[in-house]
N, C-alpha and C. Protein backbone atom coordinates (compact mmCIF):
# COMPACT_ATOMS: atom_id res chain seq x y z
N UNK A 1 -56.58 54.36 -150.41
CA UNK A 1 -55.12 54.28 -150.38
C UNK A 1 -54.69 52.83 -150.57
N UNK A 2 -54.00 52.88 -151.41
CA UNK A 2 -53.30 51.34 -151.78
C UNK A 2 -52.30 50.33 -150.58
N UNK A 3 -51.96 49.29 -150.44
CA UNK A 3 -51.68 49.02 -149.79
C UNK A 3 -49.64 49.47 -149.87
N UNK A 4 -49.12 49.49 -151.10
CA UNK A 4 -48.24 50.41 -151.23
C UNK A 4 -47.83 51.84 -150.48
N UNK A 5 -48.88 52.55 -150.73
CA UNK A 5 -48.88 53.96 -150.67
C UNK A 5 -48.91 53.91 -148.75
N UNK A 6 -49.98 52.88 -148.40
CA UNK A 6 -50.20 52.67 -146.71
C UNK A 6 -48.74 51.91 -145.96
N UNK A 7 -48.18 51.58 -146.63
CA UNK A 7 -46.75 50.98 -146.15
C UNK A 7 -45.25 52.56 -146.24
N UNK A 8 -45.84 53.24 -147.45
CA UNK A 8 -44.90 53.96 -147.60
C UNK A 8 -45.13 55.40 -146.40
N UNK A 9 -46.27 55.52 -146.14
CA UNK A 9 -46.74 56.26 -145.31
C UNK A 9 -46.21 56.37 -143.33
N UNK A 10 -46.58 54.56 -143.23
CA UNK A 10 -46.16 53.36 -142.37
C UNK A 10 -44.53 53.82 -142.05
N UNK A 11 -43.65 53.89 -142.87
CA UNK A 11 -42.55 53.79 -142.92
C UNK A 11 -41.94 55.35 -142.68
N UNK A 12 -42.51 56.33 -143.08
CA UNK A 12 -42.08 58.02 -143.39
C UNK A 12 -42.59 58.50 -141.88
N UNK A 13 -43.81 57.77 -141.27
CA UNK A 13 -43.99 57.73 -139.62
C UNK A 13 -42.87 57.44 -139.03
N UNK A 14 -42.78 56.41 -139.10
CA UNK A 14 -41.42 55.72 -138.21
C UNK A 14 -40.43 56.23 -138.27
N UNK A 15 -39.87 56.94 -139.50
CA UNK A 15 -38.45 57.75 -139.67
C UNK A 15 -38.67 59.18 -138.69
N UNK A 16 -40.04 59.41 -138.87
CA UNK A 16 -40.23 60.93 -138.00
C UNK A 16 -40.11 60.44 -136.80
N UNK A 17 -40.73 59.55 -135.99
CA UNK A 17 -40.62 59.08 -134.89
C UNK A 17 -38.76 59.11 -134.50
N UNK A 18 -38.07 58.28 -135.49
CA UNK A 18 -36.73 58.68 -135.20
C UNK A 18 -36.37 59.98 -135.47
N UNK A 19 -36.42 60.39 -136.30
CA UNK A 19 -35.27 61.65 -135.71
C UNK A 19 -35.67 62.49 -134.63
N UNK A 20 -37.36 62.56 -134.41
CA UNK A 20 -37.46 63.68 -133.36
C UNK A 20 -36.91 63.08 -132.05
N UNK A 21 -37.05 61.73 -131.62
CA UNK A 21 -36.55 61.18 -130.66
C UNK A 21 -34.84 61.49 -130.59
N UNK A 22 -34.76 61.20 -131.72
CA UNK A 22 -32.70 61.13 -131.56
C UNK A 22 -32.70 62.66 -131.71
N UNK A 23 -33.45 63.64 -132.14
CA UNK A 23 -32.72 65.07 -131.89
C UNK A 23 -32.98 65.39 -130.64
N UNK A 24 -34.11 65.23 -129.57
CA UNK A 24 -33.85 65.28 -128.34
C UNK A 24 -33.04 64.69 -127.70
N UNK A 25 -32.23 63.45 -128.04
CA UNK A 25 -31.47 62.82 -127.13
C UNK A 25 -30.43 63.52 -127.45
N UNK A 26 -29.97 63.82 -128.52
CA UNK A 26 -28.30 64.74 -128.62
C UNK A 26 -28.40 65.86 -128.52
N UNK A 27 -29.85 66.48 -128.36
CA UNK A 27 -29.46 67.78 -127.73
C UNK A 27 -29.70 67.95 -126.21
N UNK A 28 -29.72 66.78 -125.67
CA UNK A 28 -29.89 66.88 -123.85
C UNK A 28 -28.49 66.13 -123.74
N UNK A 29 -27.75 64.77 -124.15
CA UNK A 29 -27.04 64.26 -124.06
C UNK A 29 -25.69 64.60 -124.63
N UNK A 30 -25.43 64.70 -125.61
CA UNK A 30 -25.13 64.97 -126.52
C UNK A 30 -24.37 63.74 -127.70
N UNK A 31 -23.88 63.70 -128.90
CA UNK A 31 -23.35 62.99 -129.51
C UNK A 31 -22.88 61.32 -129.03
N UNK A 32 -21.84 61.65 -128.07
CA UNK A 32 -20.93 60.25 -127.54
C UNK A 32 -22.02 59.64 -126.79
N UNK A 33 -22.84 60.18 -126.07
CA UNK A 33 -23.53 59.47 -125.24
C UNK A 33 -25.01 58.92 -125.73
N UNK A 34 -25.22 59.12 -126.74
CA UNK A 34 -26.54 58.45 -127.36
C UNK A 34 -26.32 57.26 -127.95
N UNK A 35 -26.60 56.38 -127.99
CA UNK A 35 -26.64 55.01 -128.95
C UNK A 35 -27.79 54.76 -129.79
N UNK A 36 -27.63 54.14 -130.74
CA UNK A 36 -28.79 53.51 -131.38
C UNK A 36 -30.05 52.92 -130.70
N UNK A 37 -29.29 52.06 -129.66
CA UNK A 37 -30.15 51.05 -128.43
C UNK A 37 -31.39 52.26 -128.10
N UNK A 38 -30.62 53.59 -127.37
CA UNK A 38 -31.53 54.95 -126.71
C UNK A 38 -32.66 55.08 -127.69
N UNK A 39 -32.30 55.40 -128.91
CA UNK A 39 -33.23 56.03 -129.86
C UNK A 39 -34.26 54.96 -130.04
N UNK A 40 -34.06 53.82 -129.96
CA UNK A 40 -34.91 52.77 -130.26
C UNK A 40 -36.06 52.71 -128.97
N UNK A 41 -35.34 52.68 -127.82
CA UNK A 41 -35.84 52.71 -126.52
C UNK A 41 -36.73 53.72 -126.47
N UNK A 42 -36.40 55.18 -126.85
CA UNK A 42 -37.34 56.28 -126.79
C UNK A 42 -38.59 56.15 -127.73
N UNK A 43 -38.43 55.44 -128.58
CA UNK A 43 -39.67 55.22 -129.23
C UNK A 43 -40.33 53.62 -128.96
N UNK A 44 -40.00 52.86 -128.27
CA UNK A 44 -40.43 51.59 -127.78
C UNK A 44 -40.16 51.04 -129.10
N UNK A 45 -39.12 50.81 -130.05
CA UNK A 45 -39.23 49.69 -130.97
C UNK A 45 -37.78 48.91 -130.61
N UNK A 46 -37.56 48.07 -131.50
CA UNK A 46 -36.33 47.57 -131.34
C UNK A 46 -35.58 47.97 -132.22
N UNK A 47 -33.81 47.61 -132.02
CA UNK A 47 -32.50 48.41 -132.27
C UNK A 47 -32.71 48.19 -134.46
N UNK A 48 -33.01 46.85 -134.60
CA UNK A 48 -33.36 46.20 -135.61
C UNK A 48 -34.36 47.59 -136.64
N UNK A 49 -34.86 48.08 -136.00
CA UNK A 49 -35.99 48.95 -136.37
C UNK A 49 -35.46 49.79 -137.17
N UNK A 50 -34.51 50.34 -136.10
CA UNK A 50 -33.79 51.32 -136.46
C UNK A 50 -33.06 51.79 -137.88
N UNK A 51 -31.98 50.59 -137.73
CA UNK A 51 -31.07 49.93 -138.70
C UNK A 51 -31.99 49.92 -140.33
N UNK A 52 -32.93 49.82 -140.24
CA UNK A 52 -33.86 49.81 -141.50
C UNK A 52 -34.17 50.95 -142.24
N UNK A 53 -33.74 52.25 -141.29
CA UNK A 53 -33.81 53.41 -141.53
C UNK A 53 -32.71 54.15 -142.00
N UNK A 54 -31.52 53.55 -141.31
CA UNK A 54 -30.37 54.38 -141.00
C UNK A 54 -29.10 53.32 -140.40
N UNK A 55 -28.57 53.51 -141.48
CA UNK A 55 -27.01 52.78 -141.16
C UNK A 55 -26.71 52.53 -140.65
N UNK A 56 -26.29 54.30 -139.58
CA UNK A 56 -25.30 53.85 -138.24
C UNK A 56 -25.69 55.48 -137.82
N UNK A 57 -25.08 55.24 -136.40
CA UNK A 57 -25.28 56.81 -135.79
C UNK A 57 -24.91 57.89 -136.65
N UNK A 58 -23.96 57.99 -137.60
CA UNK A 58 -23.32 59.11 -138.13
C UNK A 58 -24.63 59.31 -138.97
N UNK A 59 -25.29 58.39 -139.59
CA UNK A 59 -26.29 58.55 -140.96
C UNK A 59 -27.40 59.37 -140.75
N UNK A 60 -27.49 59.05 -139.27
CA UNK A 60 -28.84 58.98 -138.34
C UNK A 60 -28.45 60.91 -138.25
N UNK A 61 -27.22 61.06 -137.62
CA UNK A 61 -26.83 62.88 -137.62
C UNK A 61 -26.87 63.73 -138.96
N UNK A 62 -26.48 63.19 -140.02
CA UNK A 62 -26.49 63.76 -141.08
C UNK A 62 -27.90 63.75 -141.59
N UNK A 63 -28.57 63.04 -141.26
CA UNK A 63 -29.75 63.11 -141.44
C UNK A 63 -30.78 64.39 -140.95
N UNK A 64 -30.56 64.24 -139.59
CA UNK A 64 -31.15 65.50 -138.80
C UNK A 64 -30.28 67.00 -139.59
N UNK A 65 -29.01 67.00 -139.53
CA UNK A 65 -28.24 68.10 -139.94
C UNK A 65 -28.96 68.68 -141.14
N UNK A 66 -29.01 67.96 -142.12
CA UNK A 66 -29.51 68.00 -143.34
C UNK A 66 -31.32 68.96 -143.00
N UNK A 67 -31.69 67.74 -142.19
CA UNK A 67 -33.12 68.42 -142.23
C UNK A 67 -33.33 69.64 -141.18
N UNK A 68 -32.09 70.00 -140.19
CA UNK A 68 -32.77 70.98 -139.83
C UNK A 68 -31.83 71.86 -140.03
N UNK A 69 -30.86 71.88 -140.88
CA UNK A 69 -30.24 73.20 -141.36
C UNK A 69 -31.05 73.54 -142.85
N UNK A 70 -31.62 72.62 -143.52
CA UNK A 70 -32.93 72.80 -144.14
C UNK A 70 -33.47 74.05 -144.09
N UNK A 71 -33.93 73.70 -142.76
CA UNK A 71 -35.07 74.99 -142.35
C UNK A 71 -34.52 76.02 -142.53
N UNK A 72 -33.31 75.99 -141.44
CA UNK A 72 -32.71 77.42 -141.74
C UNK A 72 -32.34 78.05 -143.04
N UNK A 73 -31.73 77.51 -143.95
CA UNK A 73 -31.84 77.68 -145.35
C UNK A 73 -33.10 78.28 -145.92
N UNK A 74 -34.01 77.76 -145.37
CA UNK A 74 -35.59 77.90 -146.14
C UNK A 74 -35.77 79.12 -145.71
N UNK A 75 -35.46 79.49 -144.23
CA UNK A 75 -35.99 80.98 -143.22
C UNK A 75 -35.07 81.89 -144.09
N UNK A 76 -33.73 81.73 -144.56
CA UNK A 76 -33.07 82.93 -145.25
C UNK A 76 -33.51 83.32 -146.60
N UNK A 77 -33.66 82.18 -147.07
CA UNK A 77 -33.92 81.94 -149.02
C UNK A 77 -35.88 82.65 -148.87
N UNK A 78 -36.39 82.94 -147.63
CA UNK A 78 -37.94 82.95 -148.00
C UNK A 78 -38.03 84.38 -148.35
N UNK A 79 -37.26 85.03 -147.99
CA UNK A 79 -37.59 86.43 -148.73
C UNK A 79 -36.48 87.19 -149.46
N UNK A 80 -37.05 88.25 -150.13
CA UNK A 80 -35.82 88.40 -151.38
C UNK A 80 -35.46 88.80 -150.63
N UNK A 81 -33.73 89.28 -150.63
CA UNK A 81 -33.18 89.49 -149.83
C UNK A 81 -33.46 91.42 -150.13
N UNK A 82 -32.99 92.29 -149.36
CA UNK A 82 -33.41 94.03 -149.69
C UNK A 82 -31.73 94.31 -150.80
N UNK A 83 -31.88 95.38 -151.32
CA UNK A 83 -30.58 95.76 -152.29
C UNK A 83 -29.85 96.34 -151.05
N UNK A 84 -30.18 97.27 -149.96
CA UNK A 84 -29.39 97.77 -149.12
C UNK A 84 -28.51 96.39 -148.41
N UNK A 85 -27.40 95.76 -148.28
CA UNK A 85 -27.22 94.97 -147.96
C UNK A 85 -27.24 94.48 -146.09
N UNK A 86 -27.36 96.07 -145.45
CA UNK A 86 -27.36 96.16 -143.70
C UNK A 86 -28.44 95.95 -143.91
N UNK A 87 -29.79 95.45 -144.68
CA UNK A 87 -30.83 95.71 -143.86
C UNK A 87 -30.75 94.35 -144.19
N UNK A 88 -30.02 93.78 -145.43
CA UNK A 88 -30.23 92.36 -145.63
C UNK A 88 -29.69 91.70 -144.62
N UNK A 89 -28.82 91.84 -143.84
CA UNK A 89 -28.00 91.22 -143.14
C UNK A 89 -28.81 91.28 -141.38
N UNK A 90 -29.86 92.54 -140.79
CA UNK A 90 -30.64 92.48 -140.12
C UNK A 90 -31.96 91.40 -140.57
N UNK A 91 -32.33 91.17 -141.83
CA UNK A 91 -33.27 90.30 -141.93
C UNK A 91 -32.74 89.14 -141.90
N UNK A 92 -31.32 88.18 -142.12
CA UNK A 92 -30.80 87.26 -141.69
C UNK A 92 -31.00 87.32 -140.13
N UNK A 93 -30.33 88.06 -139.61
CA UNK A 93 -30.32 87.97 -137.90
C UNK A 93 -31.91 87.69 -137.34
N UNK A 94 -33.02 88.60 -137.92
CA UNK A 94 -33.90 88.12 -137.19
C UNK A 94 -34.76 86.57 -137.87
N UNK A 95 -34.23 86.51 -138.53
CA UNK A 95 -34.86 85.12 -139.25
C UNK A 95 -34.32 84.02 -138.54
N UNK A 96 -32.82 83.77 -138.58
CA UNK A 96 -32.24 82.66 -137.36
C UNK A 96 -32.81 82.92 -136.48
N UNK A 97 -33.12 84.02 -135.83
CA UNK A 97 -33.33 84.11 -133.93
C UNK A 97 -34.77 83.60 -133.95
N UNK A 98 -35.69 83.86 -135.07
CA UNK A 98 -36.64 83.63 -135.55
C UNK A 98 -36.90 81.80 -134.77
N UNK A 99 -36.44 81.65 -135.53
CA UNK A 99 -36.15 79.69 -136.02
C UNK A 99 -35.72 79.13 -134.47
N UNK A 100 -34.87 79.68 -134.32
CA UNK A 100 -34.50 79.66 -132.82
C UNK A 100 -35.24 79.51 -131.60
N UNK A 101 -36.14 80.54 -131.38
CA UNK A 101 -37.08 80.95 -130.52
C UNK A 101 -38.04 79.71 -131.14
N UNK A 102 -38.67 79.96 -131.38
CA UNK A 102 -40.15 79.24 -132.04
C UNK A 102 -39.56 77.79 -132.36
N UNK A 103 -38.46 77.47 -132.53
CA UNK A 103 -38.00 75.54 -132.41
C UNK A 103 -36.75 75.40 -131.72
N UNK A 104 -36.71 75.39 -130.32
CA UNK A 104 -35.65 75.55 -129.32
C UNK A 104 -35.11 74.40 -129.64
N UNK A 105 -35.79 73.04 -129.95
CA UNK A 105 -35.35 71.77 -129.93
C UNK A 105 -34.36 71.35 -131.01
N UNK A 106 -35.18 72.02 -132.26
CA UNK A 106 -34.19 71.99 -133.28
C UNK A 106 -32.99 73.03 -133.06
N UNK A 107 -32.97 74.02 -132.61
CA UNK A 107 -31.61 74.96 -132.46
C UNK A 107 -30.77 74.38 -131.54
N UNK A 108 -31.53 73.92 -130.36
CA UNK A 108 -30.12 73.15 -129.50
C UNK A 108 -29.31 72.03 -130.42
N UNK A 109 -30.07 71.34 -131.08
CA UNK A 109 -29.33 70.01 -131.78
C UNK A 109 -28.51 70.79 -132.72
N UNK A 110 -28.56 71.93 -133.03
CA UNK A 110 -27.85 72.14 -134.41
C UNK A 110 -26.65 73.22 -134.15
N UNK A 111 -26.71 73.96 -132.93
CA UNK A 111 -25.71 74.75 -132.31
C UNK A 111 -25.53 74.27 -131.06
N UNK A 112 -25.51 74.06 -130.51
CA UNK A 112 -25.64 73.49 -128.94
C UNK A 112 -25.45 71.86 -128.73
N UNK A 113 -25.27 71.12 -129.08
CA UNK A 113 -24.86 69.57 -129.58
C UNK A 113 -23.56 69.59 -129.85
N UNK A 114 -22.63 68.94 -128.99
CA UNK A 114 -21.73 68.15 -129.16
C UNK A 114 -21.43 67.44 -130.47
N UNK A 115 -21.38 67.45 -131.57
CA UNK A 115 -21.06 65.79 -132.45
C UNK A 115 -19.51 65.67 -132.61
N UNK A 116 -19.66 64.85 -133.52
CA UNK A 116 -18.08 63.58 -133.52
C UNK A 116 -16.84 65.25 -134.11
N UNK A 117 -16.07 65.10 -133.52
CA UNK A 117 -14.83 66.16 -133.75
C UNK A 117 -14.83 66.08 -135.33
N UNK A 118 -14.82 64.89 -136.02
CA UNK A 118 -14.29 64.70 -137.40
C UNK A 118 -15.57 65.13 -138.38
N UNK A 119 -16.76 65.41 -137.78
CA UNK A 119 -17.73 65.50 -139.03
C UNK A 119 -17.49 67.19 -139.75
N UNK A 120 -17.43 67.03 -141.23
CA UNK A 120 -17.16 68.62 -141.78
C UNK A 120 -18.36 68.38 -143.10
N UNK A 121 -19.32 69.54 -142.81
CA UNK A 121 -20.02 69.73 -143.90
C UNK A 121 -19.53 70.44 -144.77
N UNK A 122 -19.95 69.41 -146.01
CA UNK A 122 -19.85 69.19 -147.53
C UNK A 122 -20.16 70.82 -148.04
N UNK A 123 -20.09 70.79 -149.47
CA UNK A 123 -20.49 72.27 -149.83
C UNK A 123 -21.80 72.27 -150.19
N UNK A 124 -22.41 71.08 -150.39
CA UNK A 124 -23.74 71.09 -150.53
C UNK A 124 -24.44 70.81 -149.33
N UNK A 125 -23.58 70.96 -147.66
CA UNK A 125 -24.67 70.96 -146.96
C UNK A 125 -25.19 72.23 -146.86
N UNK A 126 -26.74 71.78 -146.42
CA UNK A 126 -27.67 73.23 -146.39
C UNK A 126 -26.58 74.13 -144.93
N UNK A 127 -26.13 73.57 -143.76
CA UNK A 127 -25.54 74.44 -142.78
C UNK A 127 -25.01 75.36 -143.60
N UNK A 128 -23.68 74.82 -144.78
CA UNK A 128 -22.88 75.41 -145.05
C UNK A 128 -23.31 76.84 -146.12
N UNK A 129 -24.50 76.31 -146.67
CA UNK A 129 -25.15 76.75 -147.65
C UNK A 129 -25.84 78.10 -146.86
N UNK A 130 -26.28 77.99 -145.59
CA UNK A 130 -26.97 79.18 -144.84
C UNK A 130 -25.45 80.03 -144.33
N UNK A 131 -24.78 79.73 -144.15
CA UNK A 131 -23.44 80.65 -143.92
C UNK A 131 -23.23 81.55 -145.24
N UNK A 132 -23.13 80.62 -146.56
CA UNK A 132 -22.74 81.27 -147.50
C UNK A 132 -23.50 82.61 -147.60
N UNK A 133 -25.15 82.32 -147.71
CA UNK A 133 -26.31 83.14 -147.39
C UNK A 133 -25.79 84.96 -146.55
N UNK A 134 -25.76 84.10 -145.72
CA UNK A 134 -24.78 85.62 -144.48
C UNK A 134 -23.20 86.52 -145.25
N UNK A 135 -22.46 84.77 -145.62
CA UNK A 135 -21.32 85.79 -146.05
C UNK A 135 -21.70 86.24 -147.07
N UNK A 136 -22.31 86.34 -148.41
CA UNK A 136 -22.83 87.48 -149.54
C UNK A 136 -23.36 88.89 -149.00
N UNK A 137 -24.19 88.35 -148.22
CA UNK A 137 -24.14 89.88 -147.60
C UNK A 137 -23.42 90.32 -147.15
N UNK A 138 -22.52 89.97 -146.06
CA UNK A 138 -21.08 90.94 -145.99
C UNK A 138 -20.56 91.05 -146.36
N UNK A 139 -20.16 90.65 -147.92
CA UNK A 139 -19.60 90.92 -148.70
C UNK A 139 -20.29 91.83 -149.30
N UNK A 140 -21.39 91.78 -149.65
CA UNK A 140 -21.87 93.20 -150.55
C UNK A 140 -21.65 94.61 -149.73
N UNK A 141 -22.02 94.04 -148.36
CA UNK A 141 -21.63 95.45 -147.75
C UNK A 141 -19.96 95.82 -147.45
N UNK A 142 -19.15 94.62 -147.36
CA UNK A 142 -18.01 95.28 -147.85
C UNK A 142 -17.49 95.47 -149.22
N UNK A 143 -18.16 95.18 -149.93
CA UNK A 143 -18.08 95.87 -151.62
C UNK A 143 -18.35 97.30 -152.31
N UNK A 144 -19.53 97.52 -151.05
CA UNK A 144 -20.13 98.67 -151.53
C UNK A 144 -20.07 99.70 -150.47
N UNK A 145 -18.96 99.22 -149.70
CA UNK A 145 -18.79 100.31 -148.68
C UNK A 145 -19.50 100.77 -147.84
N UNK A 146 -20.46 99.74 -147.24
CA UNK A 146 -21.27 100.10 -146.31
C UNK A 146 -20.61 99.34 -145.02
N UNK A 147 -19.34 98.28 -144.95
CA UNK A 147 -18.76 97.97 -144.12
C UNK A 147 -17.27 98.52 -144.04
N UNK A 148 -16.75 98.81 -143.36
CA UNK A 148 -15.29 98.95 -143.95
C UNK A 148 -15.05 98.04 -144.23
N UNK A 149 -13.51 97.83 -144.95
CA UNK A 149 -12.83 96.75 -145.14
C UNK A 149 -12.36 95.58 -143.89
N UNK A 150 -12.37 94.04 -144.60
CA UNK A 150 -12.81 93.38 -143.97
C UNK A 150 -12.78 91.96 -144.50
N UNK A 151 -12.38 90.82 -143.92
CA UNK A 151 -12.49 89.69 -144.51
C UNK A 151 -13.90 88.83 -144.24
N UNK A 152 -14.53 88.69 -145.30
CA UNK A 152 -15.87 88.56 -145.21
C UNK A 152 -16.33 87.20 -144.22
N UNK A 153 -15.22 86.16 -144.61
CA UNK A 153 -15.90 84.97 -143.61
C UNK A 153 -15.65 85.39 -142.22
N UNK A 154 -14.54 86.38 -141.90
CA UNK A 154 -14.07 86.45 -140.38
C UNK A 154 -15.49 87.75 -139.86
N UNK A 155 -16.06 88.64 -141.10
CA UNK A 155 -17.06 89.80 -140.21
C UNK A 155 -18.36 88.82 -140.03
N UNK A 156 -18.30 87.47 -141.35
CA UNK A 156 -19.74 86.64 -141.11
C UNK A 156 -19.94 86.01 -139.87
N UNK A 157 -19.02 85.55 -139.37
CA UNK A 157 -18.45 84.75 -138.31
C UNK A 157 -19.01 85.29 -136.85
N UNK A 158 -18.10 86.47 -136.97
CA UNK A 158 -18.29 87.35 -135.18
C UNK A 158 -20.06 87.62 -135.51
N UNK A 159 -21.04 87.89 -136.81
CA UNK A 159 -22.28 88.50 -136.77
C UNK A 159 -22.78 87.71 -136.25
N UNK A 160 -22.49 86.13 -136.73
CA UNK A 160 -23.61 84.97 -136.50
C UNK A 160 -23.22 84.59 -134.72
N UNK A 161 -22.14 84.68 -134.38
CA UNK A 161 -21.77 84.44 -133.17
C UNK A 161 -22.51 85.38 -132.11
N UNK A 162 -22.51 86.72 -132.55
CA UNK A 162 -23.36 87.61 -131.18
C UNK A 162 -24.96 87.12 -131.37
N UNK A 163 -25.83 87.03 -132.70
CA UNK A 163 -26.52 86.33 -132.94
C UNK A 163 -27.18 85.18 -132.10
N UNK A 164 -26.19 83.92 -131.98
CA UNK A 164 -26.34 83.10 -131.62
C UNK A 164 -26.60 82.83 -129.91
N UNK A 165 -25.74 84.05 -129.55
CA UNK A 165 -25.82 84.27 -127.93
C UNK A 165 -26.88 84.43 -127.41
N UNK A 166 -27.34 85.13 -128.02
CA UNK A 166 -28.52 85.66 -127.65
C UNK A 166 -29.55 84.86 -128.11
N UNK A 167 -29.81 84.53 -128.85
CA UNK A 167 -30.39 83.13 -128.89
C UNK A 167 -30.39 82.28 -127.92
N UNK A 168 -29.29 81.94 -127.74
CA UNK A 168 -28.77 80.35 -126.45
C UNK A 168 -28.60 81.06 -125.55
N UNK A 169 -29.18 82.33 -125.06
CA UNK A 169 -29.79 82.54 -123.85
C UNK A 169 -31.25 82.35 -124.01
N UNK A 170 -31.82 83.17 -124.37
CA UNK A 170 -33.30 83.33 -124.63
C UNK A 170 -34.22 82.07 -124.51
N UNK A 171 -32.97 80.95 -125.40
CA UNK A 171 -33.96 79.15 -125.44
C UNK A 171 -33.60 78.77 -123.96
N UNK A 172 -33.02 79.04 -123.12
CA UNK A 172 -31.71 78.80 -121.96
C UNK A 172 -32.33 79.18 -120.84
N UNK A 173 -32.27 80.30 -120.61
CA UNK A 173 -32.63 80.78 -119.26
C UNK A 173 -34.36 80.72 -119.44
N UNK A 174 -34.99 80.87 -117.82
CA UNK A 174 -36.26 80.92 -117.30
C UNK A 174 -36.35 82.42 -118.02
N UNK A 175 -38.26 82.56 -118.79
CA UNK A 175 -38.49 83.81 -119.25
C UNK A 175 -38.33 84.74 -117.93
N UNK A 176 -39.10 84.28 -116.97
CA UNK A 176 -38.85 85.30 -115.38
C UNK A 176 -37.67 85.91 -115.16
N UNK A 177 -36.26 85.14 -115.95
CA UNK A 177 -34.99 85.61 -115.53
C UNK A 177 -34.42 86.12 -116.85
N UNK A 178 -34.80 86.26 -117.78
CA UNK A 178 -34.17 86.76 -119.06
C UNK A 178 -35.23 86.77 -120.63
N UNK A 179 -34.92 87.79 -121.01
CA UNK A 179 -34.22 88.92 -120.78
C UNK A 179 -35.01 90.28 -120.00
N UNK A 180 -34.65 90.81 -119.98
CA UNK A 180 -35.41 91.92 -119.46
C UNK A 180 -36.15 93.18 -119.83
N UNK A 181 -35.52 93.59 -121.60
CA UNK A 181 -36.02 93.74 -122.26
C UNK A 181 -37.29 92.89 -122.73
N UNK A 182 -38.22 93.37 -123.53
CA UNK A 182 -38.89 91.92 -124.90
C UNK A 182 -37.89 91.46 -125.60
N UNK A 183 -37.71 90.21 -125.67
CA UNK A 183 -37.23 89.50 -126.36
C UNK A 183 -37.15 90.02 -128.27
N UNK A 184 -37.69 90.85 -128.91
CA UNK A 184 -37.42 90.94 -129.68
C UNK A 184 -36.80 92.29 -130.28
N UNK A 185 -36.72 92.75 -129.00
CA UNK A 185 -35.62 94.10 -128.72
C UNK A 185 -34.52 93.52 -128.67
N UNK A 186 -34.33 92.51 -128.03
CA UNK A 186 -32.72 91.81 -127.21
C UNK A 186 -31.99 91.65 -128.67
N UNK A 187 -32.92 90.63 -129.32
CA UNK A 187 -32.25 91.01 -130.94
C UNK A 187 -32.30 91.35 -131.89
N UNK A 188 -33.13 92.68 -131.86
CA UNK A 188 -32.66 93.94 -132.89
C UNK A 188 -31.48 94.48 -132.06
N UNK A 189 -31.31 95.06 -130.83
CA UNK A 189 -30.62 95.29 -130.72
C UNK A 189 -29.20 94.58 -130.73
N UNK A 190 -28.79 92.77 -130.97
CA UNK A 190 -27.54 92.35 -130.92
C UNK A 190 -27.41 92.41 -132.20
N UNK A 191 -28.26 92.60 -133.21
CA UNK A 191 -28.36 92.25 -134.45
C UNK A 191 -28.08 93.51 -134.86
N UNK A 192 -27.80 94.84 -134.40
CA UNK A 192 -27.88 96.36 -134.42
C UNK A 192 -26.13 96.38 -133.70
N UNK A 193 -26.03 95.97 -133.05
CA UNK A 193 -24.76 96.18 -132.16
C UNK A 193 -23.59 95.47 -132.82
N UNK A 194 -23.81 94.32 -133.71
CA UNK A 194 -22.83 93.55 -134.58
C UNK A 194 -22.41 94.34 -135.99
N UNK A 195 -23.73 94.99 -136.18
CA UNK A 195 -23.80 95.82 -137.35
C UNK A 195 -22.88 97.00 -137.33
N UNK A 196 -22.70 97.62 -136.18
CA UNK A 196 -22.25 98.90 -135.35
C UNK A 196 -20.74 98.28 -135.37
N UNK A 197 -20.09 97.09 -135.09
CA UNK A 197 -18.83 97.08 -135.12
C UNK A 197 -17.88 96.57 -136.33
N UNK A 198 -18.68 97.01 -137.55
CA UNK A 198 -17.95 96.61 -138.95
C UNK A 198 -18.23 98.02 -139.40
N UNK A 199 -19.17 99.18 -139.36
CA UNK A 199 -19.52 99.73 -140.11
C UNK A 199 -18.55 101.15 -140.68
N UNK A 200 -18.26 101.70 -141.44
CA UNK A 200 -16.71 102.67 -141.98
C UNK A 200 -16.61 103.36 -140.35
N UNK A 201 -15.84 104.01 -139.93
CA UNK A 201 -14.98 105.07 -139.12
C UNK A 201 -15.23 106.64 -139.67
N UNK A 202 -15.33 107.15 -138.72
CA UNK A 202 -15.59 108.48 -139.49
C UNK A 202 -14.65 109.61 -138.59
N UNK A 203 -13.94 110.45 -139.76
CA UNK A 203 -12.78 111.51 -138.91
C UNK A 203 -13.24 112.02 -138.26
């Protein structure tokens, strides 16, 4: 390895070192209360260090945002989605809860984190990009009449929200105290029960 390639290596360490440090601090602390100084401190370097990486706190969030709504992007986009669009919309649900469960650390920072009131992702952020993901499917199923009628961002909205509950219990509470079901009953069934309150009316 060249001495190039050993510096560039050198350097892609140190950035990992930051963000995993700063995504634990804003997801125990949250946003206002982390500084640059913290993140530096949690990894024993100095503030200077930092700055070499990343601008300023906001750069340092968009950064994480980016990389761990990433994932989630990656967990929806990894399989084709099914033509029935309810079953597509159950394989969204268990794919977040998925991601959720199995990287608590990354789900608190990315739902559960405080940040600055003013930050709004772009259309090319991946967050926004995994919503879109959800609303196509409720839209196909309200296209094709497998939902009633319905405004698609407001049925995407309430799905990802019961979703999410159950999630930010599950990462949340002691396993001894929740749930009481298996855990992967808790969300088929919220992921079954969201499904149940869009679906047509029948005389």
């Amino acid at each position: 390895m060249g001495v190039t390639e050993r510096r560039e290596r050198e350097r892609e360490e140190v950035r990992r070192k930051i963000l995993d440090a700063a995504r634990d601090l804003f997801a125990t602390h949250g946003y206002d209360h982390v500084t640059m100084r913290a993140v530096a401190d949690a990894i024993e370097y100095s503030p200077t260090a930092i700055y070499h990486h990343f601008e300023d706190k906001d750069d340092l969030v968009r950064a994480l945002c980016n990389e761990d709504f990433g994932r989630l992007l990656h967990a929806f986009q990894n399989e084709a989605p099914p033509a029935d669009p309810i079953e597509w919309i159950r394989q969204l649900g268990r794919a977040y809860a998925r991601l959720g469960i199995e990287t608590p650390n990354y789900y608190r920072f990315m739902f559960m984190t405080p940040l600055r009131p003013d930050y709004t992702p772009g259309p090319d952020d991946p967050g926004q990009q995994s919503f879109e993901v959800l609303r196509a499917a409720v839209a196909k199923a309200i296209e094709t009449d497998a939902f009633r009628p319905g405004e698609p961002d407001t049925v995407a909205q309430v799905l990802w929200a019961g979703i999410h509950g159950a999630v930010a219990l599950l990462i949340t509470l002691r396993p001894d105290c929740w749930p009481r079901p298996p855990a992967h009953d808790l969300v088929d069934q919220t992921i079954d029960a969201g499904i149940r309150a869009f679906l047509p009316t029948t005389s």
